[in-house]
PDB file of N, CA and C in Angstrom:
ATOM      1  N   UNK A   1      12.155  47.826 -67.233  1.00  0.00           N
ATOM      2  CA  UNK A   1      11.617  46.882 -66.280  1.00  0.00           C
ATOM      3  C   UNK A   1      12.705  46.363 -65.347  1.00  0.00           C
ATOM      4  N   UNK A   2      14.231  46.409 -66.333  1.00  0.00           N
ATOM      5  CA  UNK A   2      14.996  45.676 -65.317  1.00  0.00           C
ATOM      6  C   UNK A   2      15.494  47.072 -64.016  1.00  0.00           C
ATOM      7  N   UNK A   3      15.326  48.021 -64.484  1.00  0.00           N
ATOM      8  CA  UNK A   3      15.522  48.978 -63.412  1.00  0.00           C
ATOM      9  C   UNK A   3      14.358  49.110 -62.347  1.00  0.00           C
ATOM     10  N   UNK A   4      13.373  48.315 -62.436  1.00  0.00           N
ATOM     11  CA  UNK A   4      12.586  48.688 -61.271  1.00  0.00           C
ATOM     12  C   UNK A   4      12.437  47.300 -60.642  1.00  0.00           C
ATOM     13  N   UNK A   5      13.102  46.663 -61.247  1.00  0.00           N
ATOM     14  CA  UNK A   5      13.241  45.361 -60.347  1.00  0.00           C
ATOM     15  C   UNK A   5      14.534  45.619 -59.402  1.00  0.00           C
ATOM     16  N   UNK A   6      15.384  46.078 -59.832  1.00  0.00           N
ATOM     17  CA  UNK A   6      16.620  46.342 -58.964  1.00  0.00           C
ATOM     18  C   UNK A   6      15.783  47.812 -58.048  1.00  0.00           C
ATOM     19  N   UNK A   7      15.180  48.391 -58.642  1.00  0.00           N
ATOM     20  CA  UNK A   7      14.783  49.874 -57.710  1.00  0.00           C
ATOM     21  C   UNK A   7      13.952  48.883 -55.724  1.00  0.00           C
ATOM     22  N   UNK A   8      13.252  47.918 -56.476  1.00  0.00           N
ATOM     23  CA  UNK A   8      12.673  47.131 -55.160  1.00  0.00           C
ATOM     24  C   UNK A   8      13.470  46.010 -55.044  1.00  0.00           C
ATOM     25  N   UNK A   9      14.735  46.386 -54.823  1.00  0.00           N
ATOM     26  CA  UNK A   9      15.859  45.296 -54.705  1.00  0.00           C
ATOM     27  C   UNK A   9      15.654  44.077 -55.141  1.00  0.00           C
ATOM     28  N   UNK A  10      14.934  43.426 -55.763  1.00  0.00           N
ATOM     29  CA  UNK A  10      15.002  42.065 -56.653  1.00  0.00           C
ATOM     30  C   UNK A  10      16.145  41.642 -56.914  1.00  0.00           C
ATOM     31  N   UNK A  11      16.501  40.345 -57.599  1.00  0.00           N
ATOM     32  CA  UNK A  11      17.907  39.754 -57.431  1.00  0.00           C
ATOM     33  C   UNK A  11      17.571  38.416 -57.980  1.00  0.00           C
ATOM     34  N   UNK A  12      18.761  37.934 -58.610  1.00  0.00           N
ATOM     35  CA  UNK A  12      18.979  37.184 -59.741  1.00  0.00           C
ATOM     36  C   UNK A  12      18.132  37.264 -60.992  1.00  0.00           C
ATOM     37  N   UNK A  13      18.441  38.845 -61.096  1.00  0.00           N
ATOM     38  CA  UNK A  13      17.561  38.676 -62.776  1.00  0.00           C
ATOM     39  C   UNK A  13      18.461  37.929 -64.149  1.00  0.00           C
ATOM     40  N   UNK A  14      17.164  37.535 -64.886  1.00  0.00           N
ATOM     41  CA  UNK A  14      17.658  36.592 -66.114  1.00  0.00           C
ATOM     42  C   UNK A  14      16.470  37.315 -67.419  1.00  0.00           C
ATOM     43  N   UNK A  15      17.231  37.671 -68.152  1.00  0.00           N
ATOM     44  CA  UNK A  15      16.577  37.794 -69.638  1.00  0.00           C
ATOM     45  C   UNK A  15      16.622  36.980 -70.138  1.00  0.00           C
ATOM     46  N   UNK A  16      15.906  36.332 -71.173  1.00  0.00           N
ATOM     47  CA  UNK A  16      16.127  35.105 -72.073  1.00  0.00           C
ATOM     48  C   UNK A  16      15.251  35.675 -73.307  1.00  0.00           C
ATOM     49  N   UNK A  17      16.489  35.465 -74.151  1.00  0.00           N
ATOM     50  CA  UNK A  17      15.699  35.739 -75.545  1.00  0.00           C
ATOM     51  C   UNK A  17      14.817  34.097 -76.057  1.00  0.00           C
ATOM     52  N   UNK A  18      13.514  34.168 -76.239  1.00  0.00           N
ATOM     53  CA  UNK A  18      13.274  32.855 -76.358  1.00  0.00           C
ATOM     54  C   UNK A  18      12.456  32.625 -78.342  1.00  0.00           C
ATOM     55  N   UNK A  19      12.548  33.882 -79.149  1.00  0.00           N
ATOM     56  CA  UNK A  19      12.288  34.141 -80.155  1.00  0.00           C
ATOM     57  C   UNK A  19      12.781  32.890 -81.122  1.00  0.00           C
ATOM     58  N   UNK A  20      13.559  31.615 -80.815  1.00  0.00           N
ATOM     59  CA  UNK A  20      14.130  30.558 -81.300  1.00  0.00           C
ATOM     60  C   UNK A  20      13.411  29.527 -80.917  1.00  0.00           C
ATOM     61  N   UNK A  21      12.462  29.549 -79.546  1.00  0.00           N
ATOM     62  CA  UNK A  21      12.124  28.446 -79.109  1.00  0.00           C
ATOM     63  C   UNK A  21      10.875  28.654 -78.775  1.00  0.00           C
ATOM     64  N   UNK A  22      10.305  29.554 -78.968  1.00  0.00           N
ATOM     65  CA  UNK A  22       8.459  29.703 -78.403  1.00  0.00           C
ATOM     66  C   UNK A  22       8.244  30.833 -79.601  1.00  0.00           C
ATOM     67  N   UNK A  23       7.021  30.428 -79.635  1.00  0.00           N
ATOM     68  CA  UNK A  23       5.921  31.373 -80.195  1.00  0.00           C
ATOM     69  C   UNK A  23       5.281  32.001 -79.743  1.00  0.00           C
ATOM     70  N   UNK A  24       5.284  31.683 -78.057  1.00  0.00           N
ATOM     71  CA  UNK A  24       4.106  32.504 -77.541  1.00  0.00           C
ATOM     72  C   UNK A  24       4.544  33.683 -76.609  1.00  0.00           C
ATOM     73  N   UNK A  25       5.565  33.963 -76.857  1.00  0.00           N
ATOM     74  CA  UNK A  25       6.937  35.160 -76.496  1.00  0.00           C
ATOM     75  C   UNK A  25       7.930  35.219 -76.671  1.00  0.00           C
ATOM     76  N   UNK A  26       8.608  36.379 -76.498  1.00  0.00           N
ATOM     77  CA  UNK A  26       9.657  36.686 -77.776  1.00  0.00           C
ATOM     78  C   UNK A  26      10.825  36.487 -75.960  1.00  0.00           C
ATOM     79  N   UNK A  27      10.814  37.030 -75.317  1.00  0.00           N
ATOM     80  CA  UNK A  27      11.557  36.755 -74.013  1.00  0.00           C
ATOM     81  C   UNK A  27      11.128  36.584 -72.513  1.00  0.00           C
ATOM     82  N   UNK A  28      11.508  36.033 -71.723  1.00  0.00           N
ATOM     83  CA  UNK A  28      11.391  35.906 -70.520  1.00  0.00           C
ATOM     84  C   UNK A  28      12.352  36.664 -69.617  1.00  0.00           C
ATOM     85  N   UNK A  29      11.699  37.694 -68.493  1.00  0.00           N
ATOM     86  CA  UNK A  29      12.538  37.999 -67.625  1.00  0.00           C
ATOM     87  C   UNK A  29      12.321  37.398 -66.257  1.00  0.00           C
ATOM     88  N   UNK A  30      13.407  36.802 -65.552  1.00  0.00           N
ATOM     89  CA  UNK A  30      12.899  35.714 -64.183  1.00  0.00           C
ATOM     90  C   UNK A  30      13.731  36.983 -63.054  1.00  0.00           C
ATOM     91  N   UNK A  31      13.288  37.130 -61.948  1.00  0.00           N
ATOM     92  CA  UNK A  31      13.905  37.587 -60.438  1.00  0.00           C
ATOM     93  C   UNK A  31      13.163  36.855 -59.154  1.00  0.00           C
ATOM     94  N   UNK A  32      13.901  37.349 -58.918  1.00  0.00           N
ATOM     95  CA  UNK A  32      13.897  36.815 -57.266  1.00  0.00           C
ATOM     96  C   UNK A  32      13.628  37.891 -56.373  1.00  0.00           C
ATOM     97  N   UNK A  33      12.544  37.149 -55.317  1.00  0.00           N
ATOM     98  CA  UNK A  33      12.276  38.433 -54.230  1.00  0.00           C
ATOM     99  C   UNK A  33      12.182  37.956 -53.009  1.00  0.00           C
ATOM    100  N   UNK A  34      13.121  38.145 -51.664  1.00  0.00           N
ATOM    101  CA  UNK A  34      13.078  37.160 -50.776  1.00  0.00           C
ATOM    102  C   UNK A  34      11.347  37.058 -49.445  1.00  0.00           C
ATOM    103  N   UNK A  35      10.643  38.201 -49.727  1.00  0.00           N
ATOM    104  CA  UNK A  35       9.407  37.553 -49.095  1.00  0.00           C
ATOM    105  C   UNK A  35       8.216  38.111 -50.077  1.00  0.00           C
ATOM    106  N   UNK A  36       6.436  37.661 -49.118  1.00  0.00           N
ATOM    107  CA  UNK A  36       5.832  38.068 -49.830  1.00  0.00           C
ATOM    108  C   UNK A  36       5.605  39.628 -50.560  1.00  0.00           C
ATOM    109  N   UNK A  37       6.207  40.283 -49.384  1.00  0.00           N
ATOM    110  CA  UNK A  37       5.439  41.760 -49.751  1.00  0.00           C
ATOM    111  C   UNK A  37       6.605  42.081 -50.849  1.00  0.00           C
ATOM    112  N   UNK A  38       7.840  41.640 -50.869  1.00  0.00           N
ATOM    113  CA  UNK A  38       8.520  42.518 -52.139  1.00  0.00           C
ATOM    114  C   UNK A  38       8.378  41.678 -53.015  1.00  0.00           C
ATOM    115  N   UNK A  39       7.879  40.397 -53.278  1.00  0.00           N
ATOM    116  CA  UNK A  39       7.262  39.499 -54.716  1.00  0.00           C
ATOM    117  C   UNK A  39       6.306  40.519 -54.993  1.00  0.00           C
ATOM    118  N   UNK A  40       4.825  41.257 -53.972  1.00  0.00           N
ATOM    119  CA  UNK A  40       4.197  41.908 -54.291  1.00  0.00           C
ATOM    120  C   UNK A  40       4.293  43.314 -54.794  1.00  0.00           C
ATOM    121  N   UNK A  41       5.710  43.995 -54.395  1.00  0.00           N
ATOM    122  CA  UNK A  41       6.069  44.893 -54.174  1.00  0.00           C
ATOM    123  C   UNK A  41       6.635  45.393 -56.371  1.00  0.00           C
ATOM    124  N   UNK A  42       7.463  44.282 -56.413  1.00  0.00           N
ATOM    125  CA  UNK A  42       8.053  43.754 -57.539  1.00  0.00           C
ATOM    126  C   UNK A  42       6.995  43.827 -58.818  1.00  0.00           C
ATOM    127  N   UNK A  43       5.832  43.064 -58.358  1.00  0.00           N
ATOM    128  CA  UNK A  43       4.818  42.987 -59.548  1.00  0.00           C
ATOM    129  C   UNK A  43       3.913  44.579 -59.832  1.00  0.00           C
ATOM    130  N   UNK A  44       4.133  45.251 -59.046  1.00  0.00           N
ATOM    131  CA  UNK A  44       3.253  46.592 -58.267  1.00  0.00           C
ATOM    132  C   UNK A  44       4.308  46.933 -59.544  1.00  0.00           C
ATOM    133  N   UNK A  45       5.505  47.396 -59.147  1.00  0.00           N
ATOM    134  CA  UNK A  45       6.526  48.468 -59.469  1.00  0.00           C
ATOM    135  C   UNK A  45       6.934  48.292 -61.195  1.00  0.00           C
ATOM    136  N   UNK A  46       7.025  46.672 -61.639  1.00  0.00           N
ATOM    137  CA  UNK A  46       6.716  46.687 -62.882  1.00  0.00           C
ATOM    138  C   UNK A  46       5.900  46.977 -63.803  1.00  0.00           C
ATOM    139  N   UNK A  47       4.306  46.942 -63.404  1.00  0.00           N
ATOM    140  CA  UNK A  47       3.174  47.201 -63.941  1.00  0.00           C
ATOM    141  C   UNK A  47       3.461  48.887 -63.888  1.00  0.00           C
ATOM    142  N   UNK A  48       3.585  49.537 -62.825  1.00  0.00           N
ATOM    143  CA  UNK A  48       3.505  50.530 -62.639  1.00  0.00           C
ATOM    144  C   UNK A  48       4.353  51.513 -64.072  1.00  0.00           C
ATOM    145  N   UNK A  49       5.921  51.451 -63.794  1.00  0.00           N
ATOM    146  CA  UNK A  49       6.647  51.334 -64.699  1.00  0.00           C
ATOM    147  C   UNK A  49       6.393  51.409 -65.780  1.00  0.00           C
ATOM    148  N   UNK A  50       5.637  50.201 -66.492  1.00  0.00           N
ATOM    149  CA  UNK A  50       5.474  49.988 -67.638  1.00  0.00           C
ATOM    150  C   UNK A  50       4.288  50.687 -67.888  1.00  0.00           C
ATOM    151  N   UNK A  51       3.244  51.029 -67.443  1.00  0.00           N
ATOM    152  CA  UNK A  51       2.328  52.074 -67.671  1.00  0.00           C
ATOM    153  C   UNK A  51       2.474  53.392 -67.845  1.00  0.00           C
ATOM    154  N   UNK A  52       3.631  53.920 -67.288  1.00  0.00           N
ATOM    155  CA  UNK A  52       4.026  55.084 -66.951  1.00  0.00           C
ATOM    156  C   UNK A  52       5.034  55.513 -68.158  1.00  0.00           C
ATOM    157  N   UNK A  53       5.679  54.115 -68.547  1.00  0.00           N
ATOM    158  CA  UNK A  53       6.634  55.223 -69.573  1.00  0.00           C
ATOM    159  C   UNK A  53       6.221  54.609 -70.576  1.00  0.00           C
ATOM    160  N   UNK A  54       5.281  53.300 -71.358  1.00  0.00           N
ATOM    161  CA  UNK A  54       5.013  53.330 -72.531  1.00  0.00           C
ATOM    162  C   UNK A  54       3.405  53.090 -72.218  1.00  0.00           C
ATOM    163  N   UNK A  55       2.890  53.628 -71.036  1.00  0.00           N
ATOM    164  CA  UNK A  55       1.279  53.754 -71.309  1.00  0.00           C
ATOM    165  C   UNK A  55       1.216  51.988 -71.586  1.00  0.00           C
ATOM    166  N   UNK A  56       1.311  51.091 -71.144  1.00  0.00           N
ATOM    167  CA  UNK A  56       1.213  49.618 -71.861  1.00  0.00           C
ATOM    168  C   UNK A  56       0.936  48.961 -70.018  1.00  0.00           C
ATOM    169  N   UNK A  57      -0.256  48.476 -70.364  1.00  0.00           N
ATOM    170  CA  UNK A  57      -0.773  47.402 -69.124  1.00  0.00           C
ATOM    171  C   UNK A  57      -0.565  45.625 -69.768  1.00  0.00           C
ATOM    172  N   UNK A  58      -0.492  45.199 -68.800  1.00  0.00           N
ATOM    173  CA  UNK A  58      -0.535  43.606 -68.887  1.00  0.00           C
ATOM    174  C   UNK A  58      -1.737  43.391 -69.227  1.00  0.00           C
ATOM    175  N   UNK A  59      -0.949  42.008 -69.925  1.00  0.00           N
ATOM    176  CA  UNK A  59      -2.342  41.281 -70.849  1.00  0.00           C
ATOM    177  C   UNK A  59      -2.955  40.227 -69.592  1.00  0.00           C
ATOM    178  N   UNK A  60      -2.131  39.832 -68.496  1.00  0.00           N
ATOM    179  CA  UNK A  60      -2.142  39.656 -67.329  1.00  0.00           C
ATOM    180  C   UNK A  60      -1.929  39.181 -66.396  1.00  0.00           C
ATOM    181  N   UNK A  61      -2.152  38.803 -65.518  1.00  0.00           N
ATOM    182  CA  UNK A  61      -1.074  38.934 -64.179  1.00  0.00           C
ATOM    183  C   UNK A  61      -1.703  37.236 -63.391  1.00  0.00           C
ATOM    184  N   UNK A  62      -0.936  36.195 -63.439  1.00  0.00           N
ATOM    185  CA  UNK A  62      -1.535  35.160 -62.871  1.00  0.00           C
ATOM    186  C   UNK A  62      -0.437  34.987 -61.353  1.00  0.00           C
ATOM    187  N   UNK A  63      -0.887  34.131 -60.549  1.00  0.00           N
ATOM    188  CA  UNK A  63      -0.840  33.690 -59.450  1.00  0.00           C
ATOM    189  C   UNK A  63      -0.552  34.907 -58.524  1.00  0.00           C
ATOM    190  N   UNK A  64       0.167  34.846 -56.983  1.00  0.00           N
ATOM    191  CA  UNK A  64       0.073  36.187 -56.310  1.00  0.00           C
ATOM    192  C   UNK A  64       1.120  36.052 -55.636  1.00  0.00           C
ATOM    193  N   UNK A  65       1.708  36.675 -54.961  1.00  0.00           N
ATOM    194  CA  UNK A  65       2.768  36.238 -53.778  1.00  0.00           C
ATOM    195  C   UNK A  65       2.633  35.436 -52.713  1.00  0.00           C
ATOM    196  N   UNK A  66       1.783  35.153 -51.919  1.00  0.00           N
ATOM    197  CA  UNK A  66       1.689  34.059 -51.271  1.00  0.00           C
ATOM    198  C   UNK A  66       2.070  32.768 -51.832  1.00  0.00           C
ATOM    199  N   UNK A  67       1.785  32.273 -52.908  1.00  0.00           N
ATOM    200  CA  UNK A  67       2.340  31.129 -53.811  1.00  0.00           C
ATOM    201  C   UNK A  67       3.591  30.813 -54.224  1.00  0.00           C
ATOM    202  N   UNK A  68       4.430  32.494 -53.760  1.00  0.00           N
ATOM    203  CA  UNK A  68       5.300  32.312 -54.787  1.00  0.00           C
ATOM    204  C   UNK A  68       6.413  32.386 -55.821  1.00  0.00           C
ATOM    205  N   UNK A  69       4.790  32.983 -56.986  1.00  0.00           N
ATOM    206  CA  UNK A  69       5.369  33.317 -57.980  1.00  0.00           C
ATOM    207  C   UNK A  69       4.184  34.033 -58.438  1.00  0.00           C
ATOM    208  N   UNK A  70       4.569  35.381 -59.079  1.00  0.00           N
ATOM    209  CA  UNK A  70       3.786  36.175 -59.786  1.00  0.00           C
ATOM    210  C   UNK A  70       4.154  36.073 -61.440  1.00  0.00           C
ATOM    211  N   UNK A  71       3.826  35.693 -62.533  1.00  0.00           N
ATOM    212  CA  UNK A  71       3.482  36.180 -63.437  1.00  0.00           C
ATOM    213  C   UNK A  71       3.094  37.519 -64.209  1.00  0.00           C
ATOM    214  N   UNK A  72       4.047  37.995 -64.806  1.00  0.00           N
ATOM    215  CA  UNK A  72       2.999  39.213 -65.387  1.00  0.00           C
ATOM    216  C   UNK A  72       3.509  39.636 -67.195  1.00  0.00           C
ATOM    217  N   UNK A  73       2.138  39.201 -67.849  1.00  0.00           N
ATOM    218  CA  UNK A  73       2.489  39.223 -68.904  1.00  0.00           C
ATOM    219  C   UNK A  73       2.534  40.024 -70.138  1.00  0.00           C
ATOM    220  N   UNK A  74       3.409  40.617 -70.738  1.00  0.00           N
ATOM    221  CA  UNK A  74       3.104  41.582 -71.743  1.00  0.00           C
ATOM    222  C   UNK A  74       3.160  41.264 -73.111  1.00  0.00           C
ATOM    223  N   UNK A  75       2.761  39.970 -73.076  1.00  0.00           N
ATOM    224  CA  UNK A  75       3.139  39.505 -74.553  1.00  0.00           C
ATOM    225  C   UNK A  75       4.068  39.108 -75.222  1.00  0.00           C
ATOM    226  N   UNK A  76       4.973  40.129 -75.789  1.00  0.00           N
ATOM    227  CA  UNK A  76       6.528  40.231 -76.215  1.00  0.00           C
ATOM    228  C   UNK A  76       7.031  40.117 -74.808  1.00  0.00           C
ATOM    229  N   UNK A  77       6.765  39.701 -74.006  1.00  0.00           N
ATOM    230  CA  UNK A  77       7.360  39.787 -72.545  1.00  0.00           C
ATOM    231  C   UNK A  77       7.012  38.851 -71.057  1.00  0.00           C
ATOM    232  N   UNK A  78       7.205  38.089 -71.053  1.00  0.00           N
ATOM    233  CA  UNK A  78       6.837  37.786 -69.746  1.00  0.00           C
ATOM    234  C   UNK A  78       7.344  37.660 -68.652  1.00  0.00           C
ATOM    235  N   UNK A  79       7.471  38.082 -67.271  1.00  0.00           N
ATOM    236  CA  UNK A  79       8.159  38.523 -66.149  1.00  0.00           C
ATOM    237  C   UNK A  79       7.716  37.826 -65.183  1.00  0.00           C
ATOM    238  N   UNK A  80       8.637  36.666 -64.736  1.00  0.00           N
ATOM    239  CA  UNK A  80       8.076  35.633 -63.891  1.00  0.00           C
ATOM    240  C   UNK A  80       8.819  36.576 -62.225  1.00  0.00           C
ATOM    241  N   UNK A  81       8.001  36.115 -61.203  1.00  0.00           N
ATOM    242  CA  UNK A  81       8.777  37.288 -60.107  1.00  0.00           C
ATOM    243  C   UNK A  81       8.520  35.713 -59.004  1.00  0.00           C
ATOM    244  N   UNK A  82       9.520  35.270 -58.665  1.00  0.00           N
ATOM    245  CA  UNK A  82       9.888  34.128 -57.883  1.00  0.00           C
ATOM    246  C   UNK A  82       9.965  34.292 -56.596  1.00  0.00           C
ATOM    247  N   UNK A  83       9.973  33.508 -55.152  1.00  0.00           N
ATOM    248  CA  UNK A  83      10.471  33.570 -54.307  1.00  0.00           C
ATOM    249  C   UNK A  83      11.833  32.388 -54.535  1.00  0.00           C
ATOM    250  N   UNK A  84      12.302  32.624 -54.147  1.00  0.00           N
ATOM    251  CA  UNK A  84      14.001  31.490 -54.296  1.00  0.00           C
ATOM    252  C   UNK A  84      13.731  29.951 -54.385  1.00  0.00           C
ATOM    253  N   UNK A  85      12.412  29.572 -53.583  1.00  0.00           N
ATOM    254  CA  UNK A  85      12.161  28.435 -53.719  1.00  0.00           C
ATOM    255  C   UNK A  85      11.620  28.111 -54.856  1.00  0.00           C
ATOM    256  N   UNK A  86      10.280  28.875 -55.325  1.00  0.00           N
ATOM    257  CA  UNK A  86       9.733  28.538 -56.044  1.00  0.00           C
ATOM    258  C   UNK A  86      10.490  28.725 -57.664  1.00  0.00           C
ATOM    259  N   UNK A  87      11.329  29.299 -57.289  1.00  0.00           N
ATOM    260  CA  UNK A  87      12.485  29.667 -58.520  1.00  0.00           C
ATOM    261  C   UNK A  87      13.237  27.834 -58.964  1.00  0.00           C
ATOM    262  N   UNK A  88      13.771  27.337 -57.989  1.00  0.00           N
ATOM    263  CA  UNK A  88      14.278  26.439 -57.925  1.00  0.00           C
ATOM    264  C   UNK A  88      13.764  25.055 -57.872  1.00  0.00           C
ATOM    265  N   UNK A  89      12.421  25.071 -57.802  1.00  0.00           N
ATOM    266  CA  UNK A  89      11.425  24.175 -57.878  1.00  0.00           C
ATOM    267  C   UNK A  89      10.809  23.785 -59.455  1.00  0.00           C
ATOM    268  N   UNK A  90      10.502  24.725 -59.915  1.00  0.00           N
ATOM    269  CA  UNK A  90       9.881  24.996 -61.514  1.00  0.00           C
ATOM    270  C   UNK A  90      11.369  25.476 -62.197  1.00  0.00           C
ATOM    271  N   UNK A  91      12.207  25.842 -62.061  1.00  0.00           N
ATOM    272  CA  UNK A  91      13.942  26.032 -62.797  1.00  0.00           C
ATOM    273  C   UNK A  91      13.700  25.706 -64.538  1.00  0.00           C
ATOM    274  N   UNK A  92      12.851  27.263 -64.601  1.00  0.00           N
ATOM    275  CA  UNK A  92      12.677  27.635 -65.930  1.00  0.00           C
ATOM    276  C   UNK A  92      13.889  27.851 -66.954  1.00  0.00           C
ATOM    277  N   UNK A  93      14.870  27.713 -65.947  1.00  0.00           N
ATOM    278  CA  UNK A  93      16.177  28.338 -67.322  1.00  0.00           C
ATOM    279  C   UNK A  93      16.410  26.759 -67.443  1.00  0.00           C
ATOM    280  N   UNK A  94      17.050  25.515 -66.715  1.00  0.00           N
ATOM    281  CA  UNK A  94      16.922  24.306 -67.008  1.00  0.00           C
ATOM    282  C   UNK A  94      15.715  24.361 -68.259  1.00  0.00           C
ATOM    283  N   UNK A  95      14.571  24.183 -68.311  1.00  0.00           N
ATOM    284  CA  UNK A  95      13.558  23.855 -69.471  1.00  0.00           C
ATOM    285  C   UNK A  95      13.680  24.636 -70.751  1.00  0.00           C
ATOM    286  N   UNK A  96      14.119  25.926 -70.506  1.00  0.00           N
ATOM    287  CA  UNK A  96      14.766  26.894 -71.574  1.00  0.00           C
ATOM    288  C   UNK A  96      16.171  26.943 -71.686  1.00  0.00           C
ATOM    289  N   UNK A  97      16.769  26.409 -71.691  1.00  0.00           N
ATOM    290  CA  UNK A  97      18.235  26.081 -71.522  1.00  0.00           C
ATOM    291  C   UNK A  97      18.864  26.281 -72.894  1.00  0.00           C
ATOM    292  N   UNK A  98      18.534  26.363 -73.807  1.00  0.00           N
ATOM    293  CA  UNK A  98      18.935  26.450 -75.116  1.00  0.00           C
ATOM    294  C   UNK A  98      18.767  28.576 -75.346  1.00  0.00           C
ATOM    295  N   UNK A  99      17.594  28.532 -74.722  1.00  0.00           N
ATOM    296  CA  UNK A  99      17.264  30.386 -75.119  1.00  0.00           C
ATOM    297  C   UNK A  99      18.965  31.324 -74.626  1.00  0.00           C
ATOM    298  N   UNK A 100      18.989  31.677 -75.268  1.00  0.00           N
ATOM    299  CA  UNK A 100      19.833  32.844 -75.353  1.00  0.00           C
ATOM    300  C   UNK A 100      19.981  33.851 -74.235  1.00  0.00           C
ATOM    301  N   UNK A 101      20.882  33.709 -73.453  1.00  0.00           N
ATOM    302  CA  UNK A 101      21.104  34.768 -72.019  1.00  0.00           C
ATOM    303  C   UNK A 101      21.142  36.065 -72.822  1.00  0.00           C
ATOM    304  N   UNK A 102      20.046  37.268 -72.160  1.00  0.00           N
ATOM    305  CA  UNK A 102      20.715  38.190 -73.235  1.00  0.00           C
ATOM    306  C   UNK A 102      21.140  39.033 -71.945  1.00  0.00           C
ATOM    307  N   UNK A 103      20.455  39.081 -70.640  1.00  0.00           N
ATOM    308  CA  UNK A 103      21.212  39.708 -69.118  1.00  0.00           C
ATOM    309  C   UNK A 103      21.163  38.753 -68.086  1.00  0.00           C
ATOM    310  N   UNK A 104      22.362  39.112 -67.101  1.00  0.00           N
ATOM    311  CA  UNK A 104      21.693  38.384 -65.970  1.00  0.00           C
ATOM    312  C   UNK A 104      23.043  39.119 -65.226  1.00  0.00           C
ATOM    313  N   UNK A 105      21.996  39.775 -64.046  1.00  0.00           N
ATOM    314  CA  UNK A 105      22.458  40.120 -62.674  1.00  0.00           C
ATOM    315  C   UNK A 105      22.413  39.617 -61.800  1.00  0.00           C
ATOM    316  N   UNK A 106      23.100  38.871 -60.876  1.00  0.00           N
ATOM    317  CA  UNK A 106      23.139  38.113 -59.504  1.00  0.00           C
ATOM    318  C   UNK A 106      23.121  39.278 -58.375  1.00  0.00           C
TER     319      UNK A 106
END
């Protein structure tokens, strides 16, 4: 997943192992996409991805790019896809701040 976020140039990815602090997923991956169509572009290329090499669709996909922020959830996984603002507005690693960096590319 983190290669097809960098494949549609995405930027500031963050893994977080959160298996210490939630139950309702084991990690979070956060990026950044500077307009709508590559937030849209981003959520396209992950789903895609992830269908393609383990056959595995989202359990599912809330808000859209115009807003934002896309959501897309796989359970053991959830992949928040930000615009910079909305990254810095909701500043999920502040609220998870304890979870465990397990990547992060600037």
């Amino acid at each position: 997943m983190v290669d097809s976020i960098l494949d549609k140039k995405g930027s500031d990815i963050l893994l977080l192992d959160l298996r210490e602090q939630a139950i309702f997923t084991d990690y979070f991956l956060l990026c950044n996409g500077d307009s709508d169509r590559q937030l849209q572009a981003l959520a396209e290329g992950i789903t895609e991805t992830a269908k393609k090499v383990g056959d595995v669709l989202p359990w599912g996909v809330e808000g859209d790019a115009e807003s934002g922020w896309v959501l897309v959830d796989y359970g053991d996984i959830i992949i928040h896809i930000f615009s910079p603002e909305k990254r810095a507005y909701y500043n999920l690693e502040e609220l998870w701040s304890h979870a465990r960096i397990v990547l992060r590319i600037q």
